[in-house]
Each structure stands twice: as C-alpha cells, then as structure tokens.
N, C-alpha and C. Protein backbone atom coordinates (compact mmCIF):
# COMPACT_ATOMS: atom_id res chain seq x y z
N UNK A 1 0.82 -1.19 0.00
CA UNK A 1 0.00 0.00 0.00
C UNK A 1 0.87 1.26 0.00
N UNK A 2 1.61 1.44 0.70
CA UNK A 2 2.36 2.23 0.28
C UNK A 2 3.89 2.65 -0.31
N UNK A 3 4.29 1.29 -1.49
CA UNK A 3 4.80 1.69 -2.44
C UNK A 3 3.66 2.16 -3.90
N UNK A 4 2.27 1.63 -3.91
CA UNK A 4 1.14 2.31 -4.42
C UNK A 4 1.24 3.82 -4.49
N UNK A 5 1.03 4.14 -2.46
CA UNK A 5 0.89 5.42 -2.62
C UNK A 5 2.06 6.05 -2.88
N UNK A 6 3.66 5.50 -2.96
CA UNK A 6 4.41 6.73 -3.51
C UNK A 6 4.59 6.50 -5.35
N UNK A 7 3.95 5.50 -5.83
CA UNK A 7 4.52 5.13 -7.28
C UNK A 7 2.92 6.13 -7.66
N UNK A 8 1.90 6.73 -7.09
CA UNK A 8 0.90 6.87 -7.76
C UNK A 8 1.41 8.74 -7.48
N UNK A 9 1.68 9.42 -6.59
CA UNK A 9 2.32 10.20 -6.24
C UNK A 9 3.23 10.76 -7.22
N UNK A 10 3.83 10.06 -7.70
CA UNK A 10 5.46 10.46 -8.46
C UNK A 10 4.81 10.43 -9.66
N UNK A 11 3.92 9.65 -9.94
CA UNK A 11 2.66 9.05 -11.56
C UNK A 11 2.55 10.57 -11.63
N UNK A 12 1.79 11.32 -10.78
CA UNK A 12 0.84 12.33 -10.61
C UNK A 12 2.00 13.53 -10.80
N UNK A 13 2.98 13.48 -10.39
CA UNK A 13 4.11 14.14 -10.04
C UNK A 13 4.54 14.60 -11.53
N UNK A 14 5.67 13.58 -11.87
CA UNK A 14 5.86 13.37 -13.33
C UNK A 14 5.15 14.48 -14.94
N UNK A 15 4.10 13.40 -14.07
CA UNK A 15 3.32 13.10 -16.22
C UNK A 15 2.77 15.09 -15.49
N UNK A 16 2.02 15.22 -14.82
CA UNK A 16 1.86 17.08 -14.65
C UNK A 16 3.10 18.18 -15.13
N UNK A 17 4.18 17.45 -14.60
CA UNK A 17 5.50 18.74 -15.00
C UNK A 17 5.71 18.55 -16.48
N UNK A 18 5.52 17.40 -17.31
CA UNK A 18 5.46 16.76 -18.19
C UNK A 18 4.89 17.89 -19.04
N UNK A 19 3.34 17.99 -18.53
CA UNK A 19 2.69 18.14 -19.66
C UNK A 19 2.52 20.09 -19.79
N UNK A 20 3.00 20.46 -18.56
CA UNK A 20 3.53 21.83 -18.44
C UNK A 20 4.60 22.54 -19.68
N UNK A 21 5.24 21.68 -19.36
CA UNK A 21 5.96 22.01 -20.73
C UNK A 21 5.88 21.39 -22.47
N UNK A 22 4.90 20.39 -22.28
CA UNK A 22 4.92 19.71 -23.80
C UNK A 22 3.92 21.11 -24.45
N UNK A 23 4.04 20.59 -26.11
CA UNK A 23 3.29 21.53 -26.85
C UNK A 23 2.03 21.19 -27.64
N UNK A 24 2.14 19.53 -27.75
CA UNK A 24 1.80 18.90 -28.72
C UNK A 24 -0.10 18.84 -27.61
N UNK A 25 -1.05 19.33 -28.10
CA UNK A 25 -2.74 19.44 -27.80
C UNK A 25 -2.62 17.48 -27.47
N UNK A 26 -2.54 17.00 -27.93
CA UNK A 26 -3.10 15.48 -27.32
C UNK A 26 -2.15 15.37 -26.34
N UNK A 27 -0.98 15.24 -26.69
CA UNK A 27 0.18 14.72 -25.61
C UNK A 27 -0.38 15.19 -24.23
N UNK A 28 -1.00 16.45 -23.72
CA UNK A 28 -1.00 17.37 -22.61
C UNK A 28 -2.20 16.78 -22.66
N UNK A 29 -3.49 15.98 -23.13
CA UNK A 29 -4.57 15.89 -22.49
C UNK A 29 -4.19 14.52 -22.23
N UNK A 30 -3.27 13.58 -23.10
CA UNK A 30 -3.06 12.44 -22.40
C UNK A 30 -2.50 12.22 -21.12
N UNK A 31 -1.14 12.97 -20.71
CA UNK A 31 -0.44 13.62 -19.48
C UNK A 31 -1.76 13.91 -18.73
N UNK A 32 -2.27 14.46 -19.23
CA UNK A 32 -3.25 14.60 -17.50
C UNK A 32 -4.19 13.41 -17.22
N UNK A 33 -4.56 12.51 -18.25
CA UNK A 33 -5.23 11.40 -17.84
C UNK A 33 -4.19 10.58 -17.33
N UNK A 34 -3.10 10.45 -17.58
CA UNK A 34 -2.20 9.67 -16.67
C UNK A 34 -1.85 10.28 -15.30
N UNK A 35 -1.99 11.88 -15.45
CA UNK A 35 -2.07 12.20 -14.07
C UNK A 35 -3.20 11.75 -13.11
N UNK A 36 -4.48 11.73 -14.07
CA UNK A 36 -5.61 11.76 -12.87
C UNK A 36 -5.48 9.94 -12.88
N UNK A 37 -5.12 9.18 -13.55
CA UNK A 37 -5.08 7.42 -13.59
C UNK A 37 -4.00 7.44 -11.87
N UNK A 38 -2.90 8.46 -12.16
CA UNK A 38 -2.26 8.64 -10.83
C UNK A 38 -3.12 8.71 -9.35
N UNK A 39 -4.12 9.89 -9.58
CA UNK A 39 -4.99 10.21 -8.96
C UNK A 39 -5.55 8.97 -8.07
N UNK A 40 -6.12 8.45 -8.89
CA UNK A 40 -7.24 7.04 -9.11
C UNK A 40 -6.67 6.03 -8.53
N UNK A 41 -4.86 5.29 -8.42
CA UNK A 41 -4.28 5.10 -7.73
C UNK A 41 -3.65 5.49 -6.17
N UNK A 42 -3.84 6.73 -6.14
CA UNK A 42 -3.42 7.27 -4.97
C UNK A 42 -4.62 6.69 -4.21
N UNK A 43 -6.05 6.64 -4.80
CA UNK A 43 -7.46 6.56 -3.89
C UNK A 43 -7.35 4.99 -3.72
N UNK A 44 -6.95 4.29 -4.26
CA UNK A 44 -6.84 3.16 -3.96
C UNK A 44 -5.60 2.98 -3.03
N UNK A 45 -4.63 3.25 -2.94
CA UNK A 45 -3.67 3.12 -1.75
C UNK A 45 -4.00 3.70 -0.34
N UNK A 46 -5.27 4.38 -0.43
CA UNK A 46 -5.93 4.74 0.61
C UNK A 46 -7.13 3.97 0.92
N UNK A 47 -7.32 3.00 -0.02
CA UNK A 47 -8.53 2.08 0.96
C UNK A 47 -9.91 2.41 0.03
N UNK A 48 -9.50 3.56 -0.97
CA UNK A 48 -10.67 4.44 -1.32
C UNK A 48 -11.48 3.36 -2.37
N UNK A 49 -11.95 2.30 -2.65
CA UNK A 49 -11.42 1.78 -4.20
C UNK A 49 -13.14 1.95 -4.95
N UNK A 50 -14.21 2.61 -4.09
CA UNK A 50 -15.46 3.17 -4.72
C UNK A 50 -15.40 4.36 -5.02
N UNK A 51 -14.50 5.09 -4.91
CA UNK A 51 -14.20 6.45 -4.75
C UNK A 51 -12.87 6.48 -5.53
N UNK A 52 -12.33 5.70 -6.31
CA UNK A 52 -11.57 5.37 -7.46
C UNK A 52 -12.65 5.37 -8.59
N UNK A 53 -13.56 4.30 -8.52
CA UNK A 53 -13.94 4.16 -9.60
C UNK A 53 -14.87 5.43 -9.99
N UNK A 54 -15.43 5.94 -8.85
CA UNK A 54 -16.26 6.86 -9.25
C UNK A 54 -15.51 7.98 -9.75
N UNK A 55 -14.32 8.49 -9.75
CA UNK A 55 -13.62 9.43 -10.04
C UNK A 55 -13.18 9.24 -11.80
N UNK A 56 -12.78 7.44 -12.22
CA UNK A 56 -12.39 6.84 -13.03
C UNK A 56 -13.71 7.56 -14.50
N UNK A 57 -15.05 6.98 -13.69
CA UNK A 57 -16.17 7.50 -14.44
C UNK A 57 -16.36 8.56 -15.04
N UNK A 58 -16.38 9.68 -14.04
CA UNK A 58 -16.27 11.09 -14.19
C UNK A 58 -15.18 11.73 -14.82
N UNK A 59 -14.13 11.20 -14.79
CA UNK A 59 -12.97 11.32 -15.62
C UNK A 59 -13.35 11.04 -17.36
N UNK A 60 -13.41 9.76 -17.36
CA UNK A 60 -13.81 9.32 -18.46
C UNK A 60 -14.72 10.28 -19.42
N UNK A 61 -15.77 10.84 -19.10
CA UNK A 61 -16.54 11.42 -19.16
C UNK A 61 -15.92 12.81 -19.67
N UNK A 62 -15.58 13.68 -18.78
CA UNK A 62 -14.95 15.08 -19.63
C UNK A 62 -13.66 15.18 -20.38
N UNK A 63 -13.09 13.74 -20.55
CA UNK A 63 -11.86 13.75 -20.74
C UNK A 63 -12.31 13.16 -22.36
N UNK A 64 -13.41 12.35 -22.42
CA UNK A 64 -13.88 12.72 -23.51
C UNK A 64 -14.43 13.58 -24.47
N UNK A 65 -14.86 14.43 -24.00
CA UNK A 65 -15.27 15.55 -24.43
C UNK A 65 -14.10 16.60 -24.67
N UNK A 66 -12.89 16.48 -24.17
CA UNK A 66 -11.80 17.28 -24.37
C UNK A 66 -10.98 16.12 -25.42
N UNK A 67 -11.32 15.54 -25.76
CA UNK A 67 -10.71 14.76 -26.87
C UNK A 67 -11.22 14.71 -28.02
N UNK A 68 -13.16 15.19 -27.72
CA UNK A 68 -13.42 15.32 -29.22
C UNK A 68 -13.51 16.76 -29.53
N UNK A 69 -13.37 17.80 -28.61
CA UNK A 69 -12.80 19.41 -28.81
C UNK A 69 -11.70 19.60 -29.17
N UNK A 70 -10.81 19.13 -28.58
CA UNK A 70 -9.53 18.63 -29.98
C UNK A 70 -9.34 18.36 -31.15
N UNK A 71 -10.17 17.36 -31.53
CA UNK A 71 -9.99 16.79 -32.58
C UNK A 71 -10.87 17.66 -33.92
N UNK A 72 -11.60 18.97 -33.24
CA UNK A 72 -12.41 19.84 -33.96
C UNK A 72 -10.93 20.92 -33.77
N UNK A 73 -10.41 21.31 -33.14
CA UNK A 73 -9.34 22.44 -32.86
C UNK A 73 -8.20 21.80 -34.11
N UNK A 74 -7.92 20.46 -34.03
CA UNK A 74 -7.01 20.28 -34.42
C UNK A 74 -7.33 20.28 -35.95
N UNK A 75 -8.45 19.80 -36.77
CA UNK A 75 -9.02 20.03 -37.73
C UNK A 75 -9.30 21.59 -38.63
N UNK A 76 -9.84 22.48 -37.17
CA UNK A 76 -10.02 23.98 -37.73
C UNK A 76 -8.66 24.72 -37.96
N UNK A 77 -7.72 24.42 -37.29
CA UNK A 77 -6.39 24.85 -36.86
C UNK A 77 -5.11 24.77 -38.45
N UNK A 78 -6.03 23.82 -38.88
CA UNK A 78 -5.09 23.01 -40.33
C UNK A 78 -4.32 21.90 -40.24
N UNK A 79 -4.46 21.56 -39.57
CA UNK A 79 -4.32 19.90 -38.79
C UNK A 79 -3.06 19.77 -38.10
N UNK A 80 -3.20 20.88 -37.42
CA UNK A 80 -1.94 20.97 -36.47
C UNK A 80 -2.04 20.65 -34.96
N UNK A 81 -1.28 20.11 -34.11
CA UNK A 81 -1.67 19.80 -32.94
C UNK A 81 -1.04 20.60 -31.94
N UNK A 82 0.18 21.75 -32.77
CA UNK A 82 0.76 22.62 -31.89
C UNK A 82 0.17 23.46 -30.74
N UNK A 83 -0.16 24.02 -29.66
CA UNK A 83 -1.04 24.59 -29.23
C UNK A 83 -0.23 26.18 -29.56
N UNK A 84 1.09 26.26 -30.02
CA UNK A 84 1.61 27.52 -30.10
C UNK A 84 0.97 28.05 -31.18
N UNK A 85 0.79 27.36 -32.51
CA UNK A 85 -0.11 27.82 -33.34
C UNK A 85 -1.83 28.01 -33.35
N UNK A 86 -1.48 28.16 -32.06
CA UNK A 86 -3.34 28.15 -31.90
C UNK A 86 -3.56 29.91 -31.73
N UNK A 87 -3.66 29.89 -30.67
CA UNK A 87 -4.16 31.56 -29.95
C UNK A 87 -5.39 32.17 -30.70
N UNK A 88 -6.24 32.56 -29.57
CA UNK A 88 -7.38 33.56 -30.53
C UNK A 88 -8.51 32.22 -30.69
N UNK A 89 -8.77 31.07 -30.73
CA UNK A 89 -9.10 30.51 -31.53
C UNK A 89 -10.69 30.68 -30.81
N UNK A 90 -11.21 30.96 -29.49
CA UNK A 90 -12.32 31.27 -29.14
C UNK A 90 -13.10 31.97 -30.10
N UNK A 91 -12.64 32.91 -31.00
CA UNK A 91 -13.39 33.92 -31.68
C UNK A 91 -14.24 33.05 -32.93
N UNK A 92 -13.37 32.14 -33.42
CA UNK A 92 -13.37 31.36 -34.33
C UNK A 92 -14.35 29.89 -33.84
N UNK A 93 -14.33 29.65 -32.72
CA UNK A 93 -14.67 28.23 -32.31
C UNK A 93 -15.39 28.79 -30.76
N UNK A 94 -16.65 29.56 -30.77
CA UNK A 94 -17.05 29.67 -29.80
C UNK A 94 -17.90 28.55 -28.62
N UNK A 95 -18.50 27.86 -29.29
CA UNK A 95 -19.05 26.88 -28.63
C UNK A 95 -18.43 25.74 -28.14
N UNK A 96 -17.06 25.29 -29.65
CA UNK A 96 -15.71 24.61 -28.69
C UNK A 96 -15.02 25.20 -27.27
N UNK A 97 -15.09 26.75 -27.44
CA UNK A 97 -14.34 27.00 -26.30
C UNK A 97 -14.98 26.93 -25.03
N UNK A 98 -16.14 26.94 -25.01
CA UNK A 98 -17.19 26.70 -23.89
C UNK A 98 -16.78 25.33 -23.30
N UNK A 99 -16.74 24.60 -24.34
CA UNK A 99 -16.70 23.22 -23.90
C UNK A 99 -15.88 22.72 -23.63
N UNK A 100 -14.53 23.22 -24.07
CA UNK A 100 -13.55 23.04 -23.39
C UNK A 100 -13.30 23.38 -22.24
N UNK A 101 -13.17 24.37 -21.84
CA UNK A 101 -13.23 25.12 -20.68
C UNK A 101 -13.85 24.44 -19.43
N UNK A 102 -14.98 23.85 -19.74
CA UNK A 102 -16.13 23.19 -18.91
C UNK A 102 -15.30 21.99 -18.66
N UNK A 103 -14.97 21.07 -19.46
CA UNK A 103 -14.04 20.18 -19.26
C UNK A 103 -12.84 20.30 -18.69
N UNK A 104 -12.24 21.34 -19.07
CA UNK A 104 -10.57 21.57 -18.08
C UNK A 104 -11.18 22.13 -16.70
N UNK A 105 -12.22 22.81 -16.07
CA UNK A 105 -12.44 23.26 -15.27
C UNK A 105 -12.40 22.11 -14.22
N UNK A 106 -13.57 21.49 -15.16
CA UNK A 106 -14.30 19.91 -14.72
C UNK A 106 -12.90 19.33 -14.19
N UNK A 107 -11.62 19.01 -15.02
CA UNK A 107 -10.37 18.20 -14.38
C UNK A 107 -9.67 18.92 -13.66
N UNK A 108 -10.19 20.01 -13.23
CA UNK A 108 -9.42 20.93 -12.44
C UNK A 108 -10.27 20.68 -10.56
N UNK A 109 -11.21 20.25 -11.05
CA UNK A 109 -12.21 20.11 -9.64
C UNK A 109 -12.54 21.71 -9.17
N UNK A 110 -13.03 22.35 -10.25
CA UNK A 110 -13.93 23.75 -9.58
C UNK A 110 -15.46 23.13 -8.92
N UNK A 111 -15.58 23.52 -7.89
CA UNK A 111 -16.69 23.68 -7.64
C UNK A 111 -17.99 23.17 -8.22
N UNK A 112 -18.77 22.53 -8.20
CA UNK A 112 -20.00 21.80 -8.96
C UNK A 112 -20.41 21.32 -10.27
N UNK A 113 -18.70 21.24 -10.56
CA UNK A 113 -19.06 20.20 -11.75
C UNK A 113 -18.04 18.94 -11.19
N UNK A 114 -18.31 18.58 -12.54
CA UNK A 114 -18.39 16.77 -12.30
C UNK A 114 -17.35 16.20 -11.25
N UNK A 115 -15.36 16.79 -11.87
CA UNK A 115 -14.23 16.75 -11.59
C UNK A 115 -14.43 16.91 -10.01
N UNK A 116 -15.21 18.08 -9.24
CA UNK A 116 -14.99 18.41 -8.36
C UNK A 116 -15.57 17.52 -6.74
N UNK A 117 -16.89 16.57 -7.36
CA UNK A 117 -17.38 15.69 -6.86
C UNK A 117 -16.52 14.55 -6.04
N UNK A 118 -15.56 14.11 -7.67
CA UNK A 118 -14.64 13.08 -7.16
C UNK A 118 -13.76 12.93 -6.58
N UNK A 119 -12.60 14.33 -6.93
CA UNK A 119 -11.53 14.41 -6.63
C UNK A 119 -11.58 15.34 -5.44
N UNK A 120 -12.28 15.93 -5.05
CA UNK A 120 -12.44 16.98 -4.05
C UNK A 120 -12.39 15.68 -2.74
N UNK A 121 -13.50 15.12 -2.50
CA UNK A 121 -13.74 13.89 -1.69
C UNK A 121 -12.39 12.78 -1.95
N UNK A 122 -11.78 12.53 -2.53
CA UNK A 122 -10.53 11.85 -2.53
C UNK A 122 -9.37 12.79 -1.59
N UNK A 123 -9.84 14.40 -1.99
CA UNK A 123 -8.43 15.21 -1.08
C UNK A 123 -9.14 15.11 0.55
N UNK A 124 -10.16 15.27 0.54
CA UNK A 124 -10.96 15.34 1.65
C UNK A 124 -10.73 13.96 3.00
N UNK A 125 -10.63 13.07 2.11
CA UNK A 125 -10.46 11.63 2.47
C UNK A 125 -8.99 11.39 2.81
N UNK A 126 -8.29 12.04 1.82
CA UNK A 126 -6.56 11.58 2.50
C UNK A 126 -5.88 12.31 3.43
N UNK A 127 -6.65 13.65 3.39
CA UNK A 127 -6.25 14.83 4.40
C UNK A 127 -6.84 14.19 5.79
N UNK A 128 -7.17 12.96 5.85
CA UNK A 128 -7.82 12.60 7.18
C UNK A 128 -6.71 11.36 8.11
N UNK A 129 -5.99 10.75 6.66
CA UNK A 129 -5.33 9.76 7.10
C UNK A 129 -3.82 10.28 7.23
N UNK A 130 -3.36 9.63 8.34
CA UNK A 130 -1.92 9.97 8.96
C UNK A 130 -0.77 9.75 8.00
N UNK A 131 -0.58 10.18 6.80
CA UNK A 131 0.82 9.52 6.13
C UNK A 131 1.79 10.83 6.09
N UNK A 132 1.58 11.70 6.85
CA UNK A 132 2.13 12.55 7.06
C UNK A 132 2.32 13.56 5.92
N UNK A 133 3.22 15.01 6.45
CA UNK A 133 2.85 16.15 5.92
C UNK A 133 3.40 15.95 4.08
N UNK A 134 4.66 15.06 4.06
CA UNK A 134 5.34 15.24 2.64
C UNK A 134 4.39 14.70 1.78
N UNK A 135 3.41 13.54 1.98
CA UNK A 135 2.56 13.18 1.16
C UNK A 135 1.41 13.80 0.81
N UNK A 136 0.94 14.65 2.27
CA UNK A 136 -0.48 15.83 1.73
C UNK A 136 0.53 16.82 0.54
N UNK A 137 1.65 16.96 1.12
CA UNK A 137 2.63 18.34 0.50
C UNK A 137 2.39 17.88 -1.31
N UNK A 138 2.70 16.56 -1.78
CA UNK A 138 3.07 16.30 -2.69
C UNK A 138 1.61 16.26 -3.26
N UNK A 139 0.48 15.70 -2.75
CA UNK A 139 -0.64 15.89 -3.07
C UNK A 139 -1.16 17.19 -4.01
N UNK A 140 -0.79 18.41 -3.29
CA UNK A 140 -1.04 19.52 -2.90
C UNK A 140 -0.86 20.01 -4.17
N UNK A 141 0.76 19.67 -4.67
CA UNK A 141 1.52 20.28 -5.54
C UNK A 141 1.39 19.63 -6.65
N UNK A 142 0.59 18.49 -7.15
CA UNK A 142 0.14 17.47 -8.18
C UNK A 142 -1.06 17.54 -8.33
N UNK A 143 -1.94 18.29 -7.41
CA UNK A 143 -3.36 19.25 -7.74
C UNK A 143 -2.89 20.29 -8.59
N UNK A 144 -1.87 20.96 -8.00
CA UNK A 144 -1.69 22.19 -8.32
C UNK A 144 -1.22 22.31 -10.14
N UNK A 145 -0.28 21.32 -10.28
CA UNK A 145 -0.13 21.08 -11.47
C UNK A 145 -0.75 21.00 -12.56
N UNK A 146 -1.98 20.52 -11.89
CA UNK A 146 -2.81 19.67 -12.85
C UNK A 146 -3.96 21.60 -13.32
N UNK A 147 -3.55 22.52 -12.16
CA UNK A 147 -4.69 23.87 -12.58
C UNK A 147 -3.79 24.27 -13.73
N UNK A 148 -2.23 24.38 -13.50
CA UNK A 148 -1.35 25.01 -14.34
C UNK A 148 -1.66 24.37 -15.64
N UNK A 149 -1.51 23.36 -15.84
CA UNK A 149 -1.40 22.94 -17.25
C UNK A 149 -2.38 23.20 -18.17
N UNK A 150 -3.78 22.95 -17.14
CA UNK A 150 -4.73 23.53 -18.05
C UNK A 150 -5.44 24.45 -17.94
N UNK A 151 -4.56 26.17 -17.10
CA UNK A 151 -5.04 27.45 -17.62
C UNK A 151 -3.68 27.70 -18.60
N UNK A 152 -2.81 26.66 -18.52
CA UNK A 152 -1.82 27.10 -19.88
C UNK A 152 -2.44 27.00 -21.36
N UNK A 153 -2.99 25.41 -21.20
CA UNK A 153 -3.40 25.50 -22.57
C UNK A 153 -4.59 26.23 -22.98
N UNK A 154 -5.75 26.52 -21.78
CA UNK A 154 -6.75 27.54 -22.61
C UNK A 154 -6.20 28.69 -22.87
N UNK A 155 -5.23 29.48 -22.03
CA UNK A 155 -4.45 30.14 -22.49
C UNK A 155 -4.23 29.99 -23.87
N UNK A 156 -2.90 29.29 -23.89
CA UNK A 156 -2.41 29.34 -25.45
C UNK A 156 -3.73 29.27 -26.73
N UNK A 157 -4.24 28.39 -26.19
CA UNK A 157 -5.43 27.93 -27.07
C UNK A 157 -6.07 29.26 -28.27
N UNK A 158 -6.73 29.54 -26.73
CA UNK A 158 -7.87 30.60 -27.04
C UNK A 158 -7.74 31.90 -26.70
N UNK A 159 -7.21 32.40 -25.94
CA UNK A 159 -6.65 33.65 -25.34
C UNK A 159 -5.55 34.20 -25.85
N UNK A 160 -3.90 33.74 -26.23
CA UNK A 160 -3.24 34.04 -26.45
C UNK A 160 -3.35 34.48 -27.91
N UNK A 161 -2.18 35.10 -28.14
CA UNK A 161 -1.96 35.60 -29.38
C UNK A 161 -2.41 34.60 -30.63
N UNK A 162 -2.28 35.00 -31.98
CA UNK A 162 -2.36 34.01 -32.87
C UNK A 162 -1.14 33.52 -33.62
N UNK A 163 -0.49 32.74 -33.05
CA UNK A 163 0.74 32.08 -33.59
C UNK A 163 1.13 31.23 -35.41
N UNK A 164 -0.07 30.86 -35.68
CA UNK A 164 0.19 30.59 -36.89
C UNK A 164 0.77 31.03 -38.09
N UNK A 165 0.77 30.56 -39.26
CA UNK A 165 1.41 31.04 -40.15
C UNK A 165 0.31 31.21 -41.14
C-alpha cells in the first residue's frame, strides 16, 4: 500500500510537470489522464477503491469531451496539434471553447461540476489519514499542477496571441 501510494504520487508528479511544458494538444490531455489514472491510484492506496472508480467514471466522461474538442481544434487549426499555433481561436470556435473550458475546469475540480465531486472527496479523504505532511505536500503540488497545465493550454489555445502562419 504504500509503495502504491508513492509510485501513484510520483505518476501524478511526473506526467503534470510533463505536460507543463509539452506543446503537442493530445500529448498534454493524455499527461493529465495519466495524471488523474495517478490520482485514481493514490485513492486506492488509501482504501478508497469506490471512490476510485467513481472518479475513473467522471474522468472518463470530460476527458472525452476534451478529446473530441480537440480533434475539432485540431481540424479547424489546419491539422496541427501545436497549441503555439493556436491563440485567438475562441473567436473562431465559440461553442468549442465553452466546452472546453467546462471540461478543463471539470479536471481541475472547480466547484459543482463533475471533476470536483470526485476528486475533491478523494483530497478530503486523505487529508484525514496519517501519512504525514510530505505526502499531503506532494498531493497539494500534483493538484496544483494539474490547474497550471490547463489554464496554460486555454491560455495558449484561445486567449493568447495568434501564432500561426
């Protein structure tokens, strides 16, 4: 159980700094499903394993929907998967950007959508058990990762400049 909880930890750790810096639109939504698969592991090294799957579900769920908003970005874009050549693209793809957004929010665990159900109650749940401060710490900072990466890419996406050629 707890080489689980540090191999799911370092999972979560990793593939987030990972996808901070990659460029490539799928690579960074795959990186975060291996982050939150991290996630999903961590809840199981805690005993959690209904509260895995239910997270697994809900995952599934907007992480689809950010895969087929992609695959419309990456199409309108000229079939590029760069996100540097994106910027602006809200103006162009308004109802994609809604939906995206809703979805990165969603894997971000804001407040009353889906993401926030599962994973909120997973932090809620480990912040209770004694494995001490470096593991809430690392927790903490593999949440945190997971906001960065994806106000980077709506950033770049849709907000930022227009990089293309």
């Amino acid at each position: 159980s707890a080489l689980l909880l540090f191999i799911s930890i370092m999972t979560m750790f990793m593939s987030g700094v990972v996808a901070i810096f990659e460029y490539d639109l799928k690579k960074i939504i795959a990186l975060s499903t291996l982050s939150q698969l991290g996630m999903m592991m961590f809840s199981i090294s805690l005993g959690l394993y209904e509260l895995a799957f239910f997270h697994l579900l809900t995952h599934a769920l907007f992480k689809a929907l950010l895969f087929l908003c992609a695959g419309v970005l990456i199409h309108g874009a000229g079939n590029t998967q760069d996100i540097r050549s994106f910027g602006g693209l809200s103006l162009n793809f308004p109802l994609i950007t809604v939906c995206m957004n809703l979805a990165n929010l969603s894997l971000c665990g804001v407040p009353f959508l889906a993401g926030f159900y599962s994973k909120d109650l997973i932090v809620e749940l480990a912040c209770q058990y004694s494995w001490g401060i470096f593991i809430l710490l690392m927790m903490f900072i593999c949440l945190s990762l997971t906001v960065l990466y994806s106000v980077r890419l709506t950033y770049l996406s849709f907000v930022g400049p227009y990089g293309g050629g």
